[in-house]
Structures are given as C-alpha cells and as structure tokens.
Protein backbone atom coordinates (compact mmCIF):
# COMPACT_ATOMS: atom_id res chain seq x y z
CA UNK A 1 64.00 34.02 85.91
CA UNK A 2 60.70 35.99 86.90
CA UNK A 3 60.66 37.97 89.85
CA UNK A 4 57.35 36.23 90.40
CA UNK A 5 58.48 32.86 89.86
CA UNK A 6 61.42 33.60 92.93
CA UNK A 7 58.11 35.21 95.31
CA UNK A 8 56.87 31.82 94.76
CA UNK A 9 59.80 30.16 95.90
CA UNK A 10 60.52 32.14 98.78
CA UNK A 11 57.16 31.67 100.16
CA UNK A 12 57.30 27.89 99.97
CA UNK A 13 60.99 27.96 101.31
CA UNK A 14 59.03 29.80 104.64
CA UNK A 15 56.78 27.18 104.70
CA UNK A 16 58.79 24.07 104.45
CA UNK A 17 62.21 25.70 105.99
CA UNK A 18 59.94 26.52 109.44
CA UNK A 19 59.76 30.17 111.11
CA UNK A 20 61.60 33.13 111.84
CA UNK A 21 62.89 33.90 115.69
CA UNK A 22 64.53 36.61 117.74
CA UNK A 23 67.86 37.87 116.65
CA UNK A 24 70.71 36.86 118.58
CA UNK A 25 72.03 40.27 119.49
CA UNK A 26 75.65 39.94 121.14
CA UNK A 27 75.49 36.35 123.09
CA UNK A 28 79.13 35.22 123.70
CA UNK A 29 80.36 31.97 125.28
CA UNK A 30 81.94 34.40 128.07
CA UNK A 31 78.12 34.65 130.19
CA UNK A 32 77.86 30.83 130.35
CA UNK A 33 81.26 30.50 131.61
CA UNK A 34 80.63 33.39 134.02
CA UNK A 35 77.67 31.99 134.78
CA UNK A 36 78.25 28.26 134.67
CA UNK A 37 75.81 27.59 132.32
CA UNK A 38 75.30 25.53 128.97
CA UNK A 39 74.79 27.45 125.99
CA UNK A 40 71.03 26.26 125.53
CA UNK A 41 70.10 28.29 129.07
CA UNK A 42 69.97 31.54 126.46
CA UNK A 43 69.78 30.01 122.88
CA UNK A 44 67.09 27.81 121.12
CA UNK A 45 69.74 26.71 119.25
CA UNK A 46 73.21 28.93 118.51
CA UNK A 47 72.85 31.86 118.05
CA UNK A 48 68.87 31.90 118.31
CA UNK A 49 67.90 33.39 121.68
CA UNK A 50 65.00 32.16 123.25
CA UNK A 51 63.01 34.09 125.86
CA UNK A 52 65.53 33.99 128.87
CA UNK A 53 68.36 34.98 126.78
CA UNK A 54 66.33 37.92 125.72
CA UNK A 55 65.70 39.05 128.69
CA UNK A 56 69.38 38.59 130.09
CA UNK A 57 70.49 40.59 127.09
CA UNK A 58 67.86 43.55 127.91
CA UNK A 59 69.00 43.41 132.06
CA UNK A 60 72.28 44.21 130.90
CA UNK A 61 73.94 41.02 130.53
CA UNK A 62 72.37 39.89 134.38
CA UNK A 63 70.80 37.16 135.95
CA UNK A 64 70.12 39.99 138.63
CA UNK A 65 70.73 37.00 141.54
CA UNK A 66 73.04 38.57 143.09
CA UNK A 67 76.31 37.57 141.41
CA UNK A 68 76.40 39.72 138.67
CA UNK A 69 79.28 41.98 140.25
CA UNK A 70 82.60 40.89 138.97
CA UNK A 71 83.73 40.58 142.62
CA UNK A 72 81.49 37.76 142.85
CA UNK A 73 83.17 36.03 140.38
CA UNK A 74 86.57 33.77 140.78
CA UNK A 75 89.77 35.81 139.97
CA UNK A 76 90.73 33.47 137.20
CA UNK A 77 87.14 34.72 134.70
CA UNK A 78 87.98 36.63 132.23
CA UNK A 79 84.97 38.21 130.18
CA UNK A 80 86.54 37.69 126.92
CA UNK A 81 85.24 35.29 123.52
CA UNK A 82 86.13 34.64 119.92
CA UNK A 83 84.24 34.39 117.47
CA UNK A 84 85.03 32.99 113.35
CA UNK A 85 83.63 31.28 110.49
CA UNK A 86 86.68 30.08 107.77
CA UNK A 87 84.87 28.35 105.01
CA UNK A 88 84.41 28.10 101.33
CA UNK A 89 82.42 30.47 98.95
CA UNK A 90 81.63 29.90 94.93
CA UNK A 91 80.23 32.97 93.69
CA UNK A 92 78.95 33.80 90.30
CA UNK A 93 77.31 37.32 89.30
CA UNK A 94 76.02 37.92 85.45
CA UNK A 95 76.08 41.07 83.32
CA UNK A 96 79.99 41.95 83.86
CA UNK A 97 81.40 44.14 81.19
CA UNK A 98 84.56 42.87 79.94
CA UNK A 99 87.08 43.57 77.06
CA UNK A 100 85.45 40.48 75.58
CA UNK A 101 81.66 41.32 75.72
CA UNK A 102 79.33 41.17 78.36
CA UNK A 103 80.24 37.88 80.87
CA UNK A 104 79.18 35.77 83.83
CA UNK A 105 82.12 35.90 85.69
CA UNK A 106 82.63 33.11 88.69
CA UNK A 107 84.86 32.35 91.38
CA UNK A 108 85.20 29.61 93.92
CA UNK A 109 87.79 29.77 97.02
CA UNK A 110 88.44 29.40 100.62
CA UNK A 111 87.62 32.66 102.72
CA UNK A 112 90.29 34.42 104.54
CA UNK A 113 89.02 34.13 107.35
CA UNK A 114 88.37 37.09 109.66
CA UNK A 115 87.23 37.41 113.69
CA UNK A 116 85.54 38.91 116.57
CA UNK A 117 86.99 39.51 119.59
CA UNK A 118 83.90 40.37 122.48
CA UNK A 119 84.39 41.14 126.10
CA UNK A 120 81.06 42.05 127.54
CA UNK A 121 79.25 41.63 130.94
CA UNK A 122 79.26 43.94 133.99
CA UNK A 123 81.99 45.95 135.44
CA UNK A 124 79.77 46.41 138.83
CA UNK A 125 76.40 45.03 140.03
CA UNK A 126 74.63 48.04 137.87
CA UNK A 127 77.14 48.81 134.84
CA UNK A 128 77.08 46.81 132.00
CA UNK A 129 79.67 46.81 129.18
CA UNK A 130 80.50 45.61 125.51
CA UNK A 131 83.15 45.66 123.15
CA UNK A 132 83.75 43.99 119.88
CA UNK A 133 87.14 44.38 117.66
CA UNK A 134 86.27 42.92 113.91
CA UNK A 135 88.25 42.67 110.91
CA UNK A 136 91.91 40.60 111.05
CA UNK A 137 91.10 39.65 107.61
CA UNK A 138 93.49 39.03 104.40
CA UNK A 139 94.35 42.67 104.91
CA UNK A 140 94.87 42.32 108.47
CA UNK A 141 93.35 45.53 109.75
CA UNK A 142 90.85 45.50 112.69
CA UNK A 143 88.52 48.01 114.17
CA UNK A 144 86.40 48.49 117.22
CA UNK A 145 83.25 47.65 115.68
CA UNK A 146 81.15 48.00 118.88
CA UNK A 147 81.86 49.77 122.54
CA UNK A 148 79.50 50.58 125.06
CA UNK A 149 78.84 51.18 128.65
CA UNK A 150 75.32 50.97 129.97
CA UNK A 151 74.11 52.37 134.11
CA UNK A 152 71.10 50.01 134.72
CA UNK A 153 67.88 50.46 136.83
CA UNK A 154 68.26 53.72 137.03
CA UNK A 155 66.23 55.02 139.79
CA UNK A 156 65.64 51.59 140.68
CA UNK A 157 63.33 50.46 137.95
CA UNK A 158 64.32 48.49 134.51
CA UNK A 159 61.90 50.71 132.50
CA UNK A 160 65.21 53.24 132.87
CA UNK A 161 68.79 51.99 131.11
CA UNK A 162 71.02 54.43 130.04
CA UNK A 163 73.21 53.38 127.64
CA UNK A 164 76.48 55.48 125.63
CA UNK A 165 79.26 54.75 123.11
CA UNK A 166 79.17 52.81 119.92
CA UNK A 167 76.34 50.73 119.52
CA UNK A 168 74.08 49.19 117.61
CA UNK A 169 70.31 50.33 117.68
CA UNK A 170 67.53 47.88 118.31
CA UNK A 171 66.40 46.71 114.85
CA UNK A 172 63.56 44.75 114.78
CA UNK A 173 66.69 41.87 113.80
CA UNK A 174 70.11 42.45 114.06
CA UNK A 175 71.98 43.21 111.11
CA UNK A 176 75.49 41.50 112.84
CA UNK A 177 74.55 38.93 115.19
CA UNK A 178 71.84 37.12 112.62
CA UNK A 179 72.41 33.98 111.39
CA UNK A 180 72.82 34.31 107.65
CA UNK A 181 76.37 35.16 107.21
CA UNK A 182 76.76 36.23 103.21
CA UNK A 183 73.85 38.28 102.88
CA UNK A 184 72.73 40.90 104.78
CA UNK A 185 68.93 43.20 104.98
CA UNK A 186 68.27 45.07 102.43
CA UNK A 187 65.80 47.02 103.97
CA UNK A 188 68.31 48.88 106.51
CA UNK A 189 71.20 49.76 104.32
CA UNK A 190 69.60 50.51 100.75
CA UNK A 191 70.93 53.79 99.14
CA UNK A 192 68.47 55.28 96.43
CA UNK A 193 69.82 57.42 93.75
CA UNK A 194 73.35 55.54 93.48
CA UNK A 195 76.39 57.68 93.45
CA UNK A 196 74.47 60.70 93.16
CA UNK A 197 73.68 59.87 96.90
CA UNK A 198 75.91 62.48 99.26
CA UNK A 199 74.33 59.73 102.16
CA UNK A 200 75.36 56.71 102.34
CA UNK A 201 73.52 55.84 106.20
CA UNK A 202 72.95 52.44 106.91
CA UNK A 203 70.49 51.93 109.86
CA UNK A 204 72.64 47.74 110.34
CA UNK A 205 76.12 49.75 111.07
CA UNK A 206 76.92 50.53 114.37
CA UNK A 207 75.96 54.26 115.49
CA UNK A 208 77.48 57.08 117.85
CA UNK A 209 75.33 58.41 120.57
CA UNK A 210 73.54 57.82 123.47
CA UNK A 211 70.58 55.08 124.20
CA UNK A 212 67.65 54.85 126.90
CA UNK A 213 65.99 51.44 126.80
CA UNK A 214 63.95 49.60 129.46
CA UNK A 215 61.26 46.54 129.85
CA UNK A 216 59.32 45.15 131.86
CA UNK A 217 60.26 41.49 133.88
CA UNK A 218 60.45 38.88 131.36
CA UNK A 219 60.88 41.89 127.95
CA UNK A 220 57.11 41.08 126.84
CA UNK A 221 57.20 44.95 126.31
CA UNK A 222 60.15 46.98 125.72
CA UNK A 223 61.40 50.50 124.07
CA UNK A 224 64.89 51.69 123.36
CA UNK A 225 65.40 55.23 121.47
CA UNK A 226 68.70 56.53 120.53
CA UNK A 227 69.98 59.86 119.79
CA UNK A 228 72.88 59.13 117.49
CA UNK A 229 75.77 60.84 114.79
CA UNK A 230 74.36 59.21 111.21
CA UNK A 231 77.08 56.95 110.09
CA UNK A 232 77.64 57.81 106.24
CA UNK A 233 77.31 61.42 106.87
CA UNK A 234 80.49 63.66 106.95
CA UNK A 235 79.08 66.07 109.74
CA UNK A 236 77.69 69.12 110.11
CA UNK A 237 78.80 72.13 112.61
CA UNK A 238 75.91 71.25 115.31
CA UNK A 239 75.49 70.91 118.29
CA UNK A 240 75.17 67.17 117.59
CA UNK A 241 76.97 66.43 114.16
CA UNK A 242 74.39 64.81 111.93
CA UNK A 243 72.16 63.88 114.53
CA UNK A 244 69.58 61.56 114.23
CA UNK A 245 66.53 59.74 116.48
CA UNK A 246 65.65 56.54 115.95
CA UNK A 247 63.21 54.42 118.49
CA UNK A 248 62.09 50.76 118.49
CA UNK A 249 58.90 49.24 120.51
CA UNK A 250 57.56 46.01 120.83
CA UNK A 251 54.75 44.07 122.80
CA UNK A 252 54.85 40.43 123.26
CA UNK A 253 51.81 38.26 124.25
CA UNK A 254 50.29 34.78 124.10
CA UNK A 255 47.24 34.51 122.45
CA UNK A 256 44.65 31.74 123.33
CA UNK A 257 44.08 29.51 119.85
CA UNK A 258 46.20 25.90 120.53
CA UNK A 259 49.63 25.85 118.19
CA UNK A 260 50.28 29.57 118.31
CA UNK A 261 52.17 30.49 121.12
CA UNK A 262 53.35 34.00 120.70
CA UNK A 263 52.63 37.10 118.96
CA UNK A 264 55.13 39.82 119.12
CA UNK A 265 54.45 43.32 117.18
CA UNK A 266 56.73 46.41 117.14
CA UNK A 267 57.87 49.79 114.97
CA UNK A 268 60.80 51.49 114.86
CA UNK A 269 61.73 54.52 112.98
CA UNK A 270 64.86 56.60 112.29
CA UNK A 271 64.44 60.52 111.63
CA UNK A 272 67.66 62.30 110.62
CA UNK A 273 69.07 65.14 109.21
CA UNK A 274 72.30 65.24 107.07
CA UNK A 275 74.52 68.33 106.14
CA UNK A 276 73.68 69.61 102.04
CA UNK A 277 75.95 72.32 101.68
CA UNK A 278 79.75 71.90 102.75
CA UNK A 279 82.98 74.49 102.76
CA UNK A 280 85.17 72.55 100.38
CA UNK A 281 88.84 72.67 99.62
CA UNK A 282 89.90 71.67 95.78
CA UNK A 283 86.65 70.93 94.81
CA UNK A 284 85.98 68.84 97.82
CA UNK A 285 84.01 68.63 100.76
CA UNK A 286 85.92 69.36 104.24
CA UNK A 287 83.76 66.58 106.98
CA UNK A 288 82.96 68.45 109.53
CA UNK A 289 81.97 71.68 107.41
CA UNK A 290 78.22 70.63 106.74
CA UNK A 291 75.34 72.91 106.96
CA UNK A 292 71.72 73.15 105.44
CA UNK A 293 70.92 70.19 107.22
CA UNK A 294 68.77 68.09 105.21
CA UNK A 295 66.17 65.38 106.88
CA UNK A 296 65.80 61.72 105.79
CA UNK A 297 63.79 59.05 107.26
CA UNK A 298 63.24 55.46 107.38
CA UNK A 299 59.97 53.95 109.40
CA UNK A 300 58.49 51.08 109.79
CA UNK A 301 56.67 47.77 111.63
CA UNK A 302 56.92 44.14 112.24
CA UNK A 303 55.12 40.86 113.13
CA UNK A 304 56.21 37.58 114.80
CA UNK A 305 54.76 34.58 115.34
CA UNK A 306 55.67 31.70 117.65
CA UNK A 307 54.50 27.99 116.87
CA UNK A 308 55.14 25.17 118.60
CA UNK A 309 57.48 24.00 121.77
CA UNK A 310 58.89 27.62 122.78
CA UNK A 311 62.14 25.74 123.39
CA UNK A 312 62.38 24.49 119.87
CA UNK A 313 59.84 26.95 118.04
CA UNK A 314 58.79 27.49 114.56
CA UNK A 315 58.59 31.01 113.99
CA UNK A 316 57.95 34.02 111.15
CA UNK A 317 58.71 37.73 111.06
CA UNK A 318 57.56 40.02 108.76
CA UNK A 319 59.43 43.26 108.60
CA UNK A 320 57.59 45.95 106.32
CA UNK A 321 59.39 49.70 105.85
CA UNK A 322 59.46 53.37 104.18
CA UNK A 323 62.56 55.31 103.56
CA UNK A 324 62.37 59.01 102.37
CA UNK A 325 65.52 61.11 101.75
CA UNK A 326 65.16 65.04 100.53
CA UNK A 327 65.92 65.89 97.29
CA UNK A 328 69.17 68.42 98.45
CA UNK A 329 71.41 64.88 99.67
CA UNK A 330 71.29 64.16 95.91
CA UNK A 331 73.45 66.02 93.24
CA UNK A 332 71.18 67.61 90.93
CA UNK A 333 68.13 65.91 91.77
CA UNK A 334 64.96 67.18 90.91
CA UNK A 335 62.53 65.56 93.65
CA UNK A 336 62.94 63.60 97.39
CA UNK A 337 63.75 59.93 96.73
CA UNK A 338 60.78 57.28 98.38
CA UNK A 339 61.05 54.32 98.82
CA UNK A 340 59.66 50.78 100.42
CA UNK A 341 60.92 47.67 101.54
CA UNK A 342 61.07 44.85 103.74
CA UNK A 343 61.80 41.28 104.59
CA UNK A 344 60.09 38.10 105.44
CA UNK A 345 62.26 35.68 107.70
CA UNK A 346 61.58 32.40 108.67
CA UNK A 347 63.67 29.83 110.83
CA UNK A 348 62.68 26.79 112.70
CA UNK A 349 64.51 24.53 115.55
CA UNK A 350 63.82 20.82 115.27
CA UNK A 351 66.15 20.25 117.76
CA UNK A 352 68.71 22.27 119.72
CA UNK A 353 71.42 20.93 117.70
CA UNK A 354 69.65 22.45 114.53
CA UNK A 355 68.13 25.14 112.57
CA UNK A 356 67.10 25.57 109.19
CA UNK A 357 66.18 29.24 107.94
CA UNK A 358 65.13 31.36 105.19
CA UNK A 359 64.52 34.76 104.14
CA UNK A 360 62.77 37.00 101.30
CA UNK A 361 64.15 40.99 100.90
CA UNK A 362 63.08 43.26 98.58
CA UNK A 363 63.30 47.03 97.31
CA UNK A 364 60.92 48.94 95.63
CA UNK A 365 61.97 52.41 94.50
CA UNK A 366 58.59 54.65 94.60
CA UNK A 367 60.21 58.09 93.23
CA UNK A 368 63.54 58.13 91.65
CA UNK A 369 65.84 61.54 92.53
CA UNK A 370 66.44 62.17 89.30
CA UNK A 371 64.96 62.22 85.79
CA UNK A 372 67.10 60.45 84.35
CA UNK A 373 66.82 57.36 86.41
CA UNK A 374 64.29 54.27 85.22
CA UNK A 375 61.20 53.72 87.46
CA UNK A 376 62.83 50.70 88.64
CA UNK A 377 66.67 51.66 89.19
CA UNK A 378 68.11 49.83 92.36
CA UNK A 379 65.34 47.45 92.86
CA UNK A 380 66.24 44.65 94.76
CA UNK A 381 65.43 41.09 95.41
CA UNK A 382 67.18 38.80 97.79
CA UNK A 383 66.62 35.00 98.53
CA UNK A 384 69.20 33.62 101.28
CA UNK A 385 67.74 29.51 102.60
CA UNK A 386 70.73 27.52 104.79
CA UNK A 387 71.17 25.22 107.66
CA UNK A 388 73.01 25.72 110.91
CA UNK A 389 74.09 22.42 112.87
CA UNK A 390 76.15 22.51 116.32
CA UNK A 391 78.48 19.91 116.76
CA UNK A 392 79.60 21.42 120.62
CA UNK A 393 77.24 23.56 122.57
CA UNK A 394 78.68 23.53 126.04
CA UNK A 395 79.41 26.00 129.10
CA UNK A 396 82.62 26.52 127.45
CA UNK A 397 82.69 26.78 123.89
CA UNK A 398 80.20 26.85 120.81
CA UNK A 399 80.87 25.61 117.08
CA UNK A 400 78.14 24.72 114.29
CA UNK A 401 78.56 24.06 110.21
CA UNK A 402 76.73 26.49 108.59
CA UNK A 403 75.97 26.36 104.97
CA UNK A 404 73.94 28.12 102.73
CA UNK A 405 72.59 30.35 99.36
CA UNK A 406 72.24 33.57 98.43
CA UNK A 407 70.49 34.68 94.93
CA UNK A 408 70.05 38.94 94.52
CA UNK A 409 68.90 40.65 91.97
CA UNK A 410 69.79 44.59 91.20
CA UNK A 411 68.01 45.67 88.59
CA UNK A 412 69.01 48.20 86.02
CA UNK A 413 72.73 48.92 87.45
CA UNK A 414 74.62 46.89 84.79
CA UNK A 415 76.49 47.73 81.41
CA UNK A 416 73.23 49.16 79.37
CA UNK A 417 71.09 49.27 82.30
CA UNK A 418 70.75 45.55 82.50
CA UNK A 419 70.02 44.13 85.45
CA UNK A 420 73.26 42.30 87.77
CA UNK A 421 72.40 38.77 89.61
CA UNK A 422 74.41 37.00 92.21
CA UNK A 423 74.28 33.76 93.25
CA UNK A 424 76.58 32.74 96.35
CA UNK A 425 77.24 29.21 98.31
CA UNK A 426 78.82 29.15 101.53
CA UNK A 427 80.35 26.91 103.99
CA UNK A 428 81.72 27.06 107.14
CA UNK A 429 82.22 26.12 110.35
CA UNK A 430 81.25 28.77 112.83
CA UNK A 431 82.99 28.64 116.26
CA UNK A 432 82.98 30.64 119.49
CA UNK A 433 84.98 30.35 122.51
C-alpha cells in the first residue's frame, strides 16, 4: 500500500476513533483501596487519568488530607497490585528470507502471559515510593523494572520534589503505562544507523538517576528534569557514567471558544553523552571502560486538546521530535545521524466503561551515518486503532477487554533492501487487582 494512502487513514481513524488524553503513568488499584475510592475518582476510564488523578500522581501519590501517612491507615492495607493481560495475538510480517524464497510468514497463538507486580504510595506523610517487578513470562525471569523513592514539598512548597532510583522520565506519554499494548512510540526508542549503532538509548526504558519535579495546585503547569545513566550505553569512567539531562514542561489552560475545553502545550528534551572509545579485551569492549564521550540528543514539543465533558473527553496530542547522534557512536560512519519524528494520538471516552483510541508514528531519517545507507533506511510508519471496555471498575479491582491492530512499516531493512511490514491483532483481557 502507499504510505500516503495509510496518512489518509490514520487521519480519519483520529477523527472518527475521538481524541488523545493524558497517559496513565503508574495508577494501581492499591490508592483506591487505600483510599476507599472507586477507580473513576482518578481515571476517565482505565487507565486514562483525568485531571485529579494527575494531580494525585504529581503530589506523590497524596490526597494531602491528612491521611496520607501509612499510620493513618488500618494495619490490614497492604500497598501492593497486579497487573496482566493473557490474550491472543495473529501476527503476520512480509519480506522473510527463507530456504524457499522470499515469504510472508504468519502465526496465530495464545500469549504467555506475563505480569506486574506494583507497590507504591507513601512510606510517611512526605516520602513517596514505587516499585514495579515485570517479566514472569514463558521464560519465567522477572526484573525490577521500576524503583523509586521521592521527599516531597521540600521546603514546604510542591514546586520542589526530589525524586531518586529507577524511574521513568516524564514523556510527554508514557511509553509503559499507555494503553496500546503491542505497539509501542517510535519516536522515543528509534536507533538510526542499525547495527552500526554502538547506542542503543531508548528515552521509553526506565533510567538511573536522580529527578526534581514540582507543580503548581491542580498540575496546570509543571517541570520535572532528570539527571540520569543512558540506558543502552556501556559506561564511561565519569563522574556520572554516561550521563545524560533530560527535562519536560508543560502549561495547561482553558481557553474561552464553547466545545474546547483544554489546551495543554509542553517540550522536553534529552541531551547526552555516550562513551566512543573503550579498553577492550579479545576484541571487545570492557562496560565501564568508555571514554571520548560522545553527545546525542533528542528534543522536542507537544499539543493537546480537550473537547467535550472533561469527565468523558475527546481529546488529541500531537507529539513532534528531533534526534541527533554524533558521527563517533557509529562504526565507520562518515557524518552525525539526524533525524525526525513523532506521533499523533487520539482517544475518546463515551462512557467510563469505554474508550476507543488511535495513533499515527512515523520516522524520517534526515542524514544517514554512513554512505552506504539509502536516504530512506529505517523509516518507519506505525498505525495501532483498538478498543478498551471495563467490565469491573471498583475500589477493589479493575479488568477491561482490550483488543486491537497494529500495521508498521520498516523500510529498506529486508532481504535486498526491501522493505518488512507487520500486521498484528490482539486480544485480551486486562486485569488489575
């Protein structure tokens, strides 16, 4: 098919699908238990915050009523949830070199299912905590994916949260609590150049390092900046291995014409640098050797829009970024690799019960590394369009079937530089206790 003809599509998916909304960051059924609260206090509809559970997510995980210290709570409450989605995936992707000839190969099968295990909340009336174990899949490993303390108000003001540990950075959505579950945004974890890359830093994984954040009351403008170890990097001997700044900012307001009832723009940008030159034993590099530190970059702005009942909106985001990386991170490149990308994401919420979504990525390599790679090498195009629908929402307990589609495009990485599509349906139902 034409790249155009799929544009197209997309853009009358955003239209008829609805809006995009906030992403849903690390909401567990754990705070409405603590809390005694139903699910919909925080969400527009699972996991979609709406403007309270925003701002309970940038306090810390408080209501800041006075019972957010775990000695106000019943002995019983345990801060603890579970999260997994077992469900059924048919997958087909074309171009695959065989023995036979070039093939479309396809598979259908129920997932092994994996899970998340979150504890999060406050371990006094001013520390805040997270921590997320993933994996359990068919190969039954696990990891901490996530662990964090935060000190809050410091000095007495929320403009001042210290956060440190593991954590993810505040992307303008978040690339593991969104609500498309088989495709993920291009735009923070594309790799120019290939295996030729010595970096493989994805801004959606979880970073090392330290965090300040703060708001004002109600988060209609907020910052966070981190100071981080690039993940994908195999560290350098500085002070701070690998280090890298990245900073977020966003201003929410209500503008006066009737139907549109909230405007939010941001930008974010990461600026790192990332060893070149390495003491290596047989051949290879020793992590932790690094030196010549190299810098790469990715930066970049968005714009929401809010239509409609805030507590069932139709919403769309528009995410539009530059990544640079210098020309020493590649093996015998001959230039820095630029590129652009982005996303348009749009969602809307009937009902509470409901929510229909969409979403347009893309890729556009502007300068290749190396000579030898085509103009377009590694462009991407991504359409993902589903449905969410909760059948419990309660103080206790969340689950929702969840189905939807996937197309990408990669062009240019095949047998004889042809171009390699997937297509992916999924189906699942997604429950949290």
């Amino acid at each position: 098919m034409r790249w155009s003809w799929w544009t197209a599509l997309s853009a009358a998916a955003g239209i008829v699908w609805g809006l995009a909304s906030p992403h849903s960051a690390e909401a567990i059924p754990a705070f409405a238990r603590k809390y005694n609260l139903s699910c919909t206090a925080c969400h527009e509809a699972w996991p979609k915050l709406n403007d309270f559970g925003r701002a309970f997510r940038d306090n810390g995980y408080r209501l800041k009523t006075g019972t957010d210290d775990p000695t106000d709570q019943v002995p019983a409450y345990w801060p603890v949830s579970l999260r997994t989605s077992p469900g059924y995936s048919y997958t087909t992707t074309s171009n695959q070199a065989t023995d036979e000839g070039l093939r479309a190969l396809k598979t259908g099968s129920f997932e092994h299912p994996e899970a998340d295990i979150l504890a999060g909340g406050t371990v006094a009336s001013k520390v805040s905590f997270l921590a997320v174990i993933a994996g359990f899949g068919k190969d039954s490993m696990a990891a901490i994916e996530s662990a964090w303390v935060r000190l809050d108000d410091l000095g007495g003001t929320s403009w001042l949260n210290l956060k440190l540990g593991k954590h993810e950075v505040d992307q303008p959505r978040s690339g593991h609590r969104g609500l498309t579950l088989t495709q993920g945004y291009l735009v923070y974890s594309h790799r120019p150049g290939g295996d030729a890359n010595s970096l493989d830093f994805d801004l959606a994984e979880n970073q090392l390092g330290i965090e300040l954040a703060g708001h004002d009351r109600g988060s209609h403008t907020r910052y966070a900046v981190s100071l981080v170890t690039a993940n994908g990097a195999l560290g350098s001997d500085a002070f701070i291995s690998s280090p890298t700044l990245y900073a977020h900012a966003t201003h929410r307001f209500h503008p006066a014409p009737r139907g549109l009832r909230q405007v939010r723009v941001g930008a974010f940008g990461a600026l790192g640098w990332s060893p070149s030159l390495f003491a290596t034993e047989g051949g290879q590099p020793l992590p932790g050797s690094g030196h010549d530190n190299k810098r790469f970059s990715r930066m970049g702005g968005e714009l929401g829009l809010w239509f409609g009942p805030l507590a069932t909106p139709a919403a769309i985001t528009a995410v539009l970024a530059r990544g640079s990386e210098a020309r020493e991170l590649f093996a015998e490149s001959q230039r820095d690799a630029i590129w652009y990308g982005g996303f348009v994401q749009a969602e809307a919420t009937p009902r509470l019960s409901m929510t229909v979504f969409s979403r347009y990525d893309w890729i556009r390599n502007h300068q290749q590394p190396l000579d030898g790679f085509a103009s377009s090498y590694r462009d991407e195009d991504a359409l993902t369009g589903g449905l969410r629908y909760a059948l419990v929402y309660s103080n206790r307990a969340a689950t929702a079937w969840h189905a939807e589609y996937t197309w990408r495009r990669t062009r240019a990485i095949g047998a004889a530089g042809l171009d390699i599509a997937t297509r992916q349906f999924f189906a699942a139902i997604d429950f949290a206790f």
